[in-house]
Protein backbone atom coordinates (compact mmCIF):
# COMPACT_ATOMS: atom_id res chain seq x y z
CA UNK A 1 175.54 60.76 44.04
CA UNK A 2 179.66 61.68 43.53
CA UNK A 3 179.95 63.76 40.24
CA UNK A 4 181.84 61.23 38.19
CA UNK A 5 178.81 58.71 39.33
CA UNK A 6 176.47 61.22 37.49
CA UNK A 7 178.65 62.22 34.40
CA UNK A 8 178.98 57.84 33.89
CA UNK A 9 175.30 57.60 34.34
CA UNK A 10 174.21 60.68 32.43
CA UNK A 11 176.16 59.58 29.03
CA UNK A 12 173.82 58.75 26.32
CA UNK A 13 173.69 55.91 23.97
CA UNK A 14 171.88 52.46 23.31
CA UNK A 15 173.65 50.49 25.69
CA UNK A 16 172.60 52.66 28.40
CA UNK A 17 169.00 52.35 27.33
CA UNK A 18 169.07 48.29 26.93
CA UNK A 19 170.92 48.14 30.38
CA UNK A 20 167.47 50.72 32.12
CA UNK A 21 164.56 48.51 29.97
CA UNK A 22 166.73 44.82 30.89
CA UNK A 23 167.04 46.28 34.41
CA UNK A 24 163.10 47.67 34.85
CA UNK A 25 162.01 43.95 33.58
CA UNK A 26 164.52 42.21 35.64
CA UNK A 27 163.20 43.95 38.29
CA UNK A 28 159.94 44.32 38.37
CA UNK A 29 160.01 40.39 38.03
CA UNK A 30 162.62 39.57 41.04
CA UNK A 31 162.96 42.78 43.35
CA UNK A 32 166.37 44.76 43.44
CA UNK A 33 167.96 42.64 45.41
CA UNK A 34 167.40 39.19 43.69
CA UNK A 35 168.31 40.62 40.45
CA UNK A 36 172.16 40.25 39.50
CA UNK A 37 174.24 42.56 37.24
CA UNK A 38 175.63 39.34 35.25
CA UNK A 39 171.48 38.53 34.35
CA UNK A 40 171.05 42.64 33.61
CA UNK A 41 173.98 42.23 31.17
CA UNK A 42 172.67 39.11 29.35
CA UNK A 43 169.03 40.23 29.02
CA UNK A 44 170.28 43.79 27.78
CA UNK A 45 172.63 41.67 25.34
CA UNK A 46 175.91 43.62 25.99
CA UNK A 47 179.24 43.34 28.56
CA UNK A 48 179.53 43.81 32.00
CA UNK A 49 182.04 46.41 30.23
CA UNK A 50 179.26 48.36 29.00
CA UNK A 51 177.29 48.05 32.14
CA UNK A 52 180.36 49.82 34.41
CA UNK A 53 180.50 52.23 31.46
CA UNK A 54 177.54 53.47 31.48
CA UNK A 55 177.02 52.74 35.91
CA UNK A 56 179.23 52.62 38.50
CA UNK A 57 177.40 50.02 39.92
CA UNK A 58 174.05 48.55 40.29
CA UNK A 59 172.70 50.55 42.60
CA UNK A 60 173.56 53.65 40.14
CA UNK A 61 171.88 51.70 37.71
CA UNK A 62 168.84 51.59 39.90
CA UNK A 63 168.85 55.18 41.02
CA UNK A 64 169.22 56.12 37.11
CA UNK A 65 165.80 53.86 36.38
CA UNK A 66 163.99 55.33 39.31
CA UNK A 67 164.40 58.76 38.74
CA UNK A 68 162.66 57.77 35.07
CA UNK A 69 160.10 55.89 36.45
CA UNK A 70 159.29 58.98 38.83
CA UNK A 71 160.11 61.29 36.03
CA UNK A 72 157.33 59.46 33.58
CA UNK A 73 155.17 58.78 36.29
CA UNK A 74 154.76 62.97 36.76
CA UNK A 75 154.66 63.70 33.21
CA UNK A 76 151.71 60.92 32.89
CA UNK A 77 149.98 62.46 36.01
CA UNK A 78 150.36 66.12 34.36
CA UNK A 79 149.31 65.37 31.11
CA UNK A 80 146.28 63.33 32.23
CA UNK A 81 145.53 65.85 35.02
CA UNK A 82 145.34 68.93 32.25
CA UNK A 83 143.44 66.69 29.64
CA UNK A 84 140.42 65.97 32.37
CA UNK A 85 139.78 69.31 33.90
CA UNK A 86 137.98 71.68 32.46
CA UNK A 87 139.05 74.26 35.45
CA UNK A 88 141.96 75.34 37.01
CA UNK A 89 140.48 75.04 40.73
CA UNK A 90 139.58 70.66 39.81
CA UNK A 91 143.56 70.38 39.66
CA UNK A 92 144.01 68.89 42.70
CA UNK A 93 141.26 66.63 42.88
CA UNK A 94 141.83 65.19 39.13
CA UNK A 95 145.43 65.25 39.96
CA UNK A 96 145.18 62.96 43.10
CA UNK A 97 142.99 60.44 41.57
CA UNK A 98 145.10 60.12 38.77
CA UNK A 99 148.23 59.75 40.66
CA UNK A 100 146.69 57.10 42.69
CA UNK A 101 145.89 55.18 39.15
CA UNK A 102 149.78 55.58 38.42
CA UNK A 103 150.13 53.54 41.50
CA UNK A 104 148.76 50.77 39.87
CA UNK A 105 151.19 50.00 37.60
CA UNK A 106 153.59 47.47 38.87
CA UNK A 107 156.90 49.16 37.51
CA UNK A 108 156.03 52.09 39.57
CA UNK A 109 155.27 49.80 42.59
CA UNK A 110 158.23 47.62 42.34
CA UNK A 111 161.19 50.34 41.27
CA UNK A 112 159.47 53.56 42.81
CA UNK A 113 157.53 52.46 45.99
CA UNK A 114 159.06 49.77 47.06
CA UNK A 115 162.84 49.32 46.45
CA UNK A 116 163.08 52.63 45.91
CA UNK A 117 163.81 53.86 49.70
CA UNK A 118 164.99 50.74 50.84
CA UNK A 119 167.50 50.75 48.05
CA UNK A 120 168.45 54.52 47.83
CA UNK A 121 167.98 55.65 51.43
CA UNK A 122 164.78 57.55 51.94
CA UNK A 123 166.66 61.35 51.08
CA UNK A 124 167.67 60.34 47.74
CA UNK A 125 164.29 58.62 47.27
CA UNK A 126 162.62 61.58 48.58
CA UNK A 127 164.20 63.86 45.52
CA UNK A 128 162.67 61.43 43.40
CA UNK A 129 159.18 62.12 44.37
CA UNK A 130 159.65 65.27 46.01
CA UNK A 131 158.97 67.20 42.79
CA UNK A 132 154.91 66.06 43.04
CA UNK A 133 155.19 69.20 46.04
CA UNK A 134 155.67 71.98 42.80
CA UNK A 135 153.94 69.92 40.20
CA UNK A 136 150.64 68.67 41.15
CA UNK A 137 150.28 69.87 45.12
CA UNK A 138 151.83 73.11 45.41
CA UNK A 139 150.48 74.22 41.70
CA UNK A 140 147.33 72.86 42.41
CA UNK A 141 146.90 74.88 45.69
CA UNK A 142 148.02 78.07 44.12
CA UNK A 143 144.98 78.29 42.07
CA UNK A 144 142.69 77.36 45.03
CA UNK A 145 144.28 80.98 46.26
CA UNK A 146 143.84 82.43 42.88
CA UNK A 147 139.98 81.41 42.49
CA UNK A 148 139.47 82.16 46.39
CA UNK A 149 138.96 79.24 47.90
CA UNK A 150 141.93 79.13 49.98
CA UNK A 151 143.21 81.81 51.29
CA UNK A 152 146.51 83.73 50.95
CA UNK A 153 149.22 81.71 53.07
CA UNK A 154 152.32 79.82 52.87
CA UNK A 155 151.73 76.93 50.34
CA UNK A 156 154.68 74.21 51.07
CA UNK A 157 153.63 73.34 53.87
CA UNK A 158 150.21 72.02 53.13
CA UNK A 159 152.10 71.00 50.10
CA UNK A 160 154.49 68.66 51.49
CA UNK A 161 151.19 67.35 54.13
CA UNK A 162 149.22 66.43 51.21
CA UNK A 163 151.58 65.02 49.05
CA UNK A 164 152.78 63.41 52.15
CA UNK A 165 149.68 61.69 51.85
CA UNK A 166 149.59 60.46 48.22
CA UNK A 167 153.35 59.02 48.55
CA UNK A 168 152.10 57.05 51.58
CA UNK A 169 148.56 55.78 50.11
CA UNK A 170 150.75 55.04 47.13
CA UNK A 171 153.50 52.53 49.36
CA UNK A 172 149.97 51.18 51.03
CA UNK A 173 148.26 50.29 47.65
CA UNK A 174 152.15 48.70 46.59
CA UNK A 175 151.86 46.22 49.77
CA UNK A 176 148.35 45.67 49.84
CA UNK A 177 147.51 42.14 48.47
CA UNK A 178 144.73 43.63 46.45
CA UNK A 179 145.90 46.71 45.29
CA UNK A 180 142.63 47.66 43.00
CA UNK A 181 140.91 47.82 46.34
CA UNK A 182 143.07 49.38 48.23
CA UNK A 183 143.50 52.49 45.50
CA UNK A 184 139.70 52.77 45.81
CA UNK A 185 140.11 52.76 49.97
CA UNK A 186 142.53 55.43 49.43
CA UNK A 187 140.79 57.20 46.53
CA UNK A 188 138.16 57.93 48.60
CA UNK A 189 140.22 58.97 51.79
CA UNK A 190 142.29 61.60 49.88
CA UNK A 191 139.02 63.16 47.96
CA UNK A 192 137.63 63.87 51.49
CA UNK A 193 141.01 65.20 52.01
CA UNK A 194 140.88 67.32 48.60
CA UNK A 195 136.98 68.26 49.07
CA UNK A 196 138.13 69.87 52.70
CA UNK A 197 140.50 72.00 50.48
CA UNK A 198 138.28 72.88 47.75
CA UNK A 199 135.77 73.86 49.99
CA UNK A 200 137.45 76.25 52.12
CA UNK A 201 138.27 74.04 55.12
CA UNK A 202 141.59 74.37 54.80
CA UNK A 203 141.45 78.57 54.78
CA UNK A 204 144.54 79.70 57.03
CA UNK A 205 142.98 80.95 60.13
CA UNK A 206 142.78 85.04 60.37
């Protein structure tokens, strides 16, 4: 995103938060692309002025609201994650199964999963989620090492493979006309996953 897009964008005040909430409704209802800036601006109850003060456009607007979505959606997963396990080595199974119930929630399906990349372009998307890699994954894996049930190696790129793996179960369970059931399908897929980790299957080889 240009600099001046950014500066705009990262200006605080309570327009800029009615314009995020009207525009996470709007479009959570509609989709991105059925949603207009004119019904953003009348549900958030200020000008199209304040909108292009705040936004260069809408698409800024949308980039703005899903890097918070993805932003809230790791702190929930962290917070969650930490409050469940009672060791350090049950991060990455907790973790998983907890991101997977984020998916559930149809702001994160609509803003994050699904217009996200078809909105943003699927780099600028990526930076969005991309921080799961040092969060949950990566952090997760490091204490596998630490309690040795992994061994020493390099951890992104199991990192990236395995969150690789949530992202997509997570754009499967936002398309999937029952998405309860297809968290569970998935659930169970990436514990097998997780279990193969935990266990030692996924030692580097000497």
């Amino acid at each position: 995103m240009p600099a001046a897009k950014k500066a705009r964008a990262q200006k605080p005040s309570d327009n800029r938060r009615k314009l995020l909430d009207a525009a996470r409704d709007l479009m959570v209802e509609k989709g991105y692309a059925e949603t207009g800036t004119e019904e953003i601006v009348a549900r958030a109850g200020v000008t199209r002025g304040a909108l292009y003060y705040q936004f260069a456009d809408k698409e800024d607007l949308f980039a703005a609201l899903c890097r918070e979505v993805a932003e809230t959606l790791i702190e929930r997963v962290t917070d969650e994650t930490m409050a469940r396990i009672t060791r350090d080595r049950d991060d990455l199974q907790v973790g998983i199964q907890v991101m997977l119930d984020g998916f559930l929630d149809p702001v994160v399906q609509q803003i994050l999963l699904r217009d996200g990349p078809a909105v943003l372009g699927f780099e600028a998307w990526h930076a969005f989620v991309d921080p799961l890699n040092k969060v949950l994954v990566e952090h997760a894996l490091e204490h596998l090492v630490d309690d040795g049930l992994l061994q020493p190696q390099p951890l992104e790129p199991i990192a990236h493979v395995v969150s690789g793996a949530i992202i997509q179960a997570g754009q499967a369970i936002a398309s999937a006309p029952d998405p309860a059931a297809a968290r569970a399908a998935y659930g169970q897929a990436l514990a097998v996953l997780a279990d193969g980790l935990v266990s030692g299957a996924g030692a580097a080889t000497p």
